[in-house]
PDB file of N, CA and C in Angstrom:
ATOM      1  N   UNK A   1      78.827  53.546  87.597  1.00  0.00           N
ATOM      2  CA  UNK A   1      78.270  53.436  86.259  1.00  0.00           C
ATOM      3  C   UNK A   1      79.021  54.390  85.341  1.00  0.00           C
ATOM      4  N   UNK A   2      79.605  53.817  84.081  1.00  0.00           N
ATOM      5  CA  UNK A   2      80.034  54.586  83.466  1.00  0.00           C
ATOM      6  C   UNK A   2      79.212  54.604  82.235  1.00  0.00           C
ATOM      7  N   UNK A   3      79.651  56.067  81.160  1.00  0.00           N
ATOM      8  CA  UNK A   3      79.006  56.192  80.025  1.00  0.00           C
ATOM      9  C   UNK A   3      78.625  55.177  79.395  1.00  0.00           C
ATOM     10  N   UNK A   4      79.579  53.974  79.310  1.00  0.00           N
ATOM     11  CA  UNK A   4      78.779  53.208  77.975  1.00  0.00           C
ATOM     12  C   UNK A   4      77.753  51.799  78.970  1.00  0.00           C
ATOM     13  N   UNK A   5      78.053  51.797  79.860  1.00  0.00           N
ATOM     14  CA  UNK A   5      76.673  51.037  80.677  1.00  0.00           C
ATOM     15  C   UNK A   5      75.517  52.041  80.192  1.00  0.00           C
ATOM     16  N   UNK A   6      75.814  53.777  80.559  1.00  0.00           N
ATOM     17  CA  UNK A   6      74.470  53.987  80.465  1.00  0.00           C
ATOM     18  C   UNK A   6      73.980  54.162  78.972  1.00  0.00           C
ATOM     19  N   UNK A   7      74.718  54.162  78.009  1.00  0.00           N
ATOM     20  CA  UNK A   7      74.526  53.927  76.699  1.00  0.00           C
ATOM     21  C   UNK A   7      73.541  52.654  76.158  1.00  0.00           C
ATOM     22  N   UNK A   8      74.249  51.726  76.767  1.00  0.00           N
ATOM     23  CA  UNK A   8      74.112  49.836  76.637  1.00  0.00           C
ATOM     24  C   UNK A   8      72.687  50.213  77.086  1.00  0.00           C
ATOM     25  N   UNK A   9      72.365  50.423  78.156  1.00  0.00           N
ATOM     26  CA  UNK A   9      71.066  50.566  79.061  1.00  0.00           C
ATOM     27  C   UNK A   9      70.642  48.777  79.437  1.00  0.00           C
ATOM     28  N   UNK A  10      71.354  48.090  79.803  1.00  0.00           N
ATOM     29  CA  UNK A  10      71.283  46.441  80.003  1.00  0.00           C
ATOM     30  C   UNK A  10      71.179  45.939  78.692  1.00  0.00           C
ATOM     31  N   UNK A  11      71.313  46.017  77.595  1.00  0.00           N
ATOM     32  CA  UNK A  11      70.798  45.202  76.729  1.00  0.00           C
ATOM     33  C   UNK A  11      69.723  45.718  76.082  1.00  0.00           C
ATOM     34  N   UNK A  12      69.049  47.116  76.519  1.00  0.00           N
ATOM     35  CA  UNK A  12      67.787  47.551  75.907  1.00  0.00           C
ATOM     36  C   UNK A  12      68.118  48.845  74.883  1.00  0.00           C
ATOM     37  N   UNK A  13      69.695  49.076  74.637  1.00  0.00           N
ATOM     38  CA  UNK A  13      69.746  50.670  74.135  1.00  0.00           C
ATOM     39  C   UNK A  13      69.070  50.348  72.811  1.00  0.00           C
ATOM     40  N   UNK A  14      69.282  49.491  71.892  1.00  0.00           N
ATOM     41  CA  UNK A  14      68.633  50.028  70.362  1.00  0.00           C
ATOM     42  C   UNK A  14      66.953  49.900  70.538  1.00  0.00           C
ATOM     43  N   UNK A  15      66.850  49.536  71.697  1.00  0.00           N
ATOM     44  CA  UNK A  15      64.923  49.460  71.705  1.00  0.00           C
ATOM     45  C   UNK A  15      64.994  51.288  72.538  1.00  0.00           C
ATOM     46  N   UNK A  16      65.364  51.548  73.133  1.00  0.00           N
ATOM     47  CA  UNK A  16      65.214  53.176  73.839  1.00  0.00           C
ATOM     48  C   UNK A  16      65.765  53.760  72.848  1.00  0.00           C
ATOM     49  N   UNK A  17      67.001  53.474  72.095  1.00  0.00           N
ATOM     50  CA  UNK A  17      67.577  54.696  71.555  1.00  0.00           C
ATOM     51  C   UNK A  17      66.965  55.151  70.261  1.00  0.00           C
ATOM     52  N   UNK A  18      66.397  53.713  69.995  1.00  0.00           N
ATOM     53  CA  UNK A  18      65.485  53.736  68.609  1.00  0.00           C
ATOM     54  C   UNK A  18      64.612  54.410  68.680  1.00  0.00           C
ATOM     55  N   UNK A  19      63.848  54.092  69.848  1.00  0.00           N
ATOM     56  CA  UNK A  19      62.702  54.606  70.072  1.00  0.00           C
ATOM     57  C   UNK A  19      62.375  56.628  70.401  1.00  0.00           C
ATOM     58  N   UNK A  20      63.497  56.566  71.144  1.00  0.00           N
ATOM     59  CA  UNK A  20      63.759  58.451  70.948  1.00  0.00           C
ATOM     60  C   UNK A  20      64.134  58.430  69.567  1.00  0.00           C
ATOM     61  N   UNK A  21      64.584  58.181  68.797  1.00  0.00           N
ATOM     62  CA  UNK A  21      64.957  58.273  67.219  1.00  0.00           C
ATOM     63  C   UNK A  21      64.096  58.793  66.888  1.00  0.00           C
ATOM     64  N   UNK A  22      63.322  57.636  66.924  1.00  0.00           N
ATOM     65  CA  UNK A  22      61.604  57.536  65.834  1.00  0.00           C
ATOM     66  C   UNK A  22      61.148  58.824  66.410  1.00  0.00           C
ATOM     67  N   UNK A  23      60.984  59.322  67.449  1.00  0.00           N
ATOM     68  CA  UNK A  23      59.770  60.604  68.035  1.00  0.00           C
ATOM     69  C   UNK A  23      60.657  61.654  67.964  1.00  0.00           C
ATOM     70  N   UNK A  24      62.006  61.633  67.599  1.00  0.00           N
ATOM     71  CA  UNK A  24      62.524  62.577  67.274  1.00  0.00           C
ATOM     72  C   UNK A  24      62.214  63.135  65.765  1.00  0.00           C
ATOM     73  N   UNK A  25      62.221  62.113  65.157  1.00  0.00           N
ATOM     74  CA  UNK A  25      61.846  61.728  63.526  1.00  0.00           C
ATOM     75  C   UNK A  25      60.165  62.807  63.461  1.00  0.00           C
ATOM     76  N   UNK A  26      59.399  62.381  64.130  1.00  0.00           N
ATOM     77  CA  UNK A  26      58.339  62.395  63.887  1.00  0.00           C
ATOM     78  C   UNK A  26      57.851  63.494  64.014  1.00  0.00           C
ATOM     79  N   UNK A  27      58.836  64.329  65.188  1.00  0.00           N
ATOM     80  CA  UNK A  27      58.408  65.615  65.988  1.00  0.00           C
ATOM     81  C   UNK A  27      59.400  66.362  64.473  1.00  0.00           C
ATOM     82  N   UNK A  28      59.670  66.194  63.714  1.00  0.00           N
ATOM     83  CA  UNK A  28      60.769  66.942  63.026  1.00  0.00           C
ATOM     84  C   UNK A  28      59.879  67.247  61.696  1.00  0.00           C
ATOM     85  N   UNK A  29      59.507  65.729  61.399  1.00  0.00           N
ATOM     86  CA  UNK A  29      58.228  65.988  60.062  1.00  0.00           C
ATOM     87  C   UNK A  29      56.886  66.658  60.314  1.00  0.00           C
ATOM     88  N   UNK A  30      56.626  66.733  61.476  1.00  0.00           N
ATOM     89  CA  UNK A  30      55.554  67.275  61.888  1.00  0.00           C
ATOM     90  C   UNK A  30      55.355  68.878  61.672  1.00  0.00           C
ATOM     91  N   UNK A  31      57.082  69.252  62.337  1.00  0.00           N
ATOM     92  CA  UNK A  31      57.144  70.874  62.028  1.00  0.00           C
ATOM     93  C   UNK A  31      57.186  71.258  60.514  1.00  0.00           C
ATOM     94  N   UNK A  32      57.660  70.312  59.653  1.00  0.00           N
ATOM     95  CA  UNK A  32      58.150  70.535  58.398  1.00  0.00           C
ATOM     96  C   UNK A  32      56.251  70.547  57.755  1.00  0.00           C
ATOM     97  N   UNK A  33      55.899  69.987  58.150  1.00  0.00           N
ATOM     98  CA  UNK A  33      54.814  69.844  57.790  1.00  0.00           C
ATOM     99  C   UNK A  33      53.846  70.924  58.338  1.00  0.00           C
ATOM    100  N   UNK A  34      53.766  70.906  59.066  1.00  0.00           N
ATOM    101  CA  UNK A  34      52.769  72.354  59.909  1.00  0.00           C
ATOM    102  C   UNK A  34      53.171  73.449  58.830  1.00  0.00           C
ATOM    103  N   UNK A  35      54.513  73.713  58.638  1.00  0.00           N
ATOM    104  CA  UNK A  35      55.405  74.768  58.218  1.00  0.00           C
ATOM    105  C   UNK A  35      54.633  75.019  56.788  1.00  0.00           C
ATOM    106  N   UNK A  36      54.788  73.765  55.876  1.00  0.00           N
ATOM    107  CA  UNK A  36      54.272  73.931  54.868  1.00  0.00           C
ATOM    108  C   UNK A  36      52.798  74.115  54.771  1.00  0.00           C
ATOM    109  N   UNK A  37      51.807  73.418  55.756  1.00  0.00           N
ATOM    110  CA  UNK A  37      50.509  73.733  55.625  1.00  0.00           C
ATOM    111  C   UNK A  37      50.268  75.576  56.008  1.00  0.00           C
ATOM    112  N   UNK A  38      51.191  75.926  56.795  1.00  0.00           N
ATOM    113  CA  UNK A  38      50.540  77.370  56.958  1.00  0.00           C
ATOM    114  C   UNK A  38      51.021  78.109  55.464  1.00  0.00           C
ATOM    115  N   UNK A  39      52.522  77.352  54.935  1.00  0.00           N
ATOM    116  CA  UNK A  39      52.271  78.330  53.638  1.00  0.00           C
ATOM    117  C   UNK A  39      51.656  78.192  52.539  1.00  0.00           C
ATOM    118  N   UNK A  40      51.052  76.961  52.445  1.00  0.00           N
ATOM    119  CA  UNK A  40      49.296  76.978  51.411  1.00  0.00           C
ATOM    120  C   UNK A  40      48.700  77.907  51.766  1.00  0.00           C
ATOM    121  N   UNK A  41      48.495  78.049  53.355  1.00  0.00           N
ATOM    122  CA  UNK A  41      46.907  78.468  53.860  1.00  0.00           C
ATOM    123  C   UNK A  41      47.088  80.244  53.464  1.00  0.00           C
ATOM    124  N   UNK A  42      48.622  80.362  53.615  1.00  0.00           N
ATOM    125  CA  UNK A  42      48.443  81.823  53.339  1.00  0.00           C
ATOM    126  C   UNK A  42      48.217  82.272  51.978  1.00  0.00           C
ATOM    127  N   UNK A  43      49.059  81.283  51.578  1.00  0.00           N
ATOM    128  CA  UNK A  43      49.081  81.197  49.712  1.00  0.00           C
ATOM    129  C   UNK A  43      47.267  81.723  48.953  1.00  0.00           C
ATOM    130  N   UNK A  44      46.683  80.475  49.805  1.00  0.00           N
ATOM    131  CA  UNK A  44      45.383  80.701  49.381  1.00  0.00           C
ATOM    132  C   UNK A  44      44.771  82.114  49.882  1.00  0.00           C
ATOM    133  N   UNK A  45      44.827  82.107  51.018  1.00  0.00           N
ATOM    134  CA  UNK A  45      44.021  83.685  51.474  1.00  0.00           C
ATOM    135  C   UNK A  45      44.859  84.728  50.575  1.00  0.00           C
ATOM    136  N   UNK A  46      45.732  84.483  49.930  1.00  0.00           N
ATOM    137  CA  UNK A  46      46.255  86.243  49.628  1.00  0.00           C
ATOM    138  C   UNK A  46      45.470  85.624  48.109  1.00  0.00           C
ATOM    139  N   UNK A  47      45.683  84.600  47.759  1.00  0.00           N
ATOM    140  CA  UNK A  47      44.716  84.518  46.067  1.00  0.00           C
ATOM    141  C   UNK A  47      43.102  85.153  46.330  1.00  0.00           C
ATOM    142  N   UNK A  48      42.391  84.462  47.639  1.00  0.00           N
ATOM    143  CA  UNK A  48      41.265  84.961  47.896  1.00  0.00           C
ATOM    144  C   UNK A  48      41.015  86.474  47.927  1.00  0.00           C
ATOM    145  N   UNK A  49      42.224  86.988  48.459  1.00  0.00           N
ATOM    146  CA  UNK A  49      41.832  88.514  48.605  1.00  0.00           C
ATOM    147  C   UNK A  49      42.030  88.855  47.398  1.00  0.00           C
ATOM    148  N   UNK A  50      43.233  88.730  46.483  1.00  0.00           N
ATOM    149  CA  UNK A  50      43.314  89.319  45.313  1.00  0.00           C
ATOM    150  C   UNK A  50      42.160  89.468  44.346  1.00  0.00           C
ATOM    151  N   UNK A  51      41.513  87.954  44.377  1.00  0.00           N
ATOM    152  CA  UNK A  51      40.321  87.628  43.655  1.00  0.00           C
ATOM    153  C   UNK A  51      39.346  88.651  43.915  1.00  0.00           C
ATOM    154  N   UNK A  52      39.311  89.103  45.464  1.00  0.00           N
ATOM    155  CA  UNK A  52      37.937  89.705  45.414  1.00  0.00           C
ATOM    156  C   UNK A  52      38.332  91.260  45.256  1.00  0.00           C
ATOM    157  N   UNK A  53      39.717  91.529  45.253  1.00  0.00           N
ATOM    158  CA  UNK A  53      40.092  92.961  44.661  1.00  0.00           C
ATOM    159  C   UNK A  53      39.209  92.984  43.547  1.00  0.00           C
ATOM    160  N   UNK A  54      39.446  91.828  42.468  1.00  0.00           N
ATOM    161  CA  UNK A  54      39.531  91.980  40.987  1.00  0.00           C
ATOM    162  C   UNK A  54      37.798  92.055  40.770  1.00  0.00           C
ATOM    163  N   UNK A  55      37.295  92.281  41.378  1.00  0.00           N
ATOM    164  CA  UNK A  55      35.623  92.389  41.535  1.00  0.00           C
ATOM    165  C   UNK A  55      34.938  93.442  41.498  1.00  0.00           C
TER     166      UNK A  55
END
């Protein structure tokens, strides 16, 4: 077996290769996304604390 058989994968590579694509895709927006939700969440707690300085 050489590289591009195991590339080809019989006739199935753009259904496998696609398919790691997509969950590669997904696992990528996911971090981008986590990433940004923790910097709201901090965003907000440091407004919360400030707020209750100003009290």
């Amino acid at each position: 077996m050489n590289w591009g058989e195991f590339f080809a994968m019989n006739g199935y590579a753009l259904y496998v290769w696609g398919s790691y694509g997509m969950a590669l895709l997904i696992f990528i927006i996911e971090i981008i996304l986590v990433r940004h939700r923790k910097k709201l969440a901090v965003q907000q707690l440091r407004l919360l604390r400030d707020a209750g300085k100003e009290e």
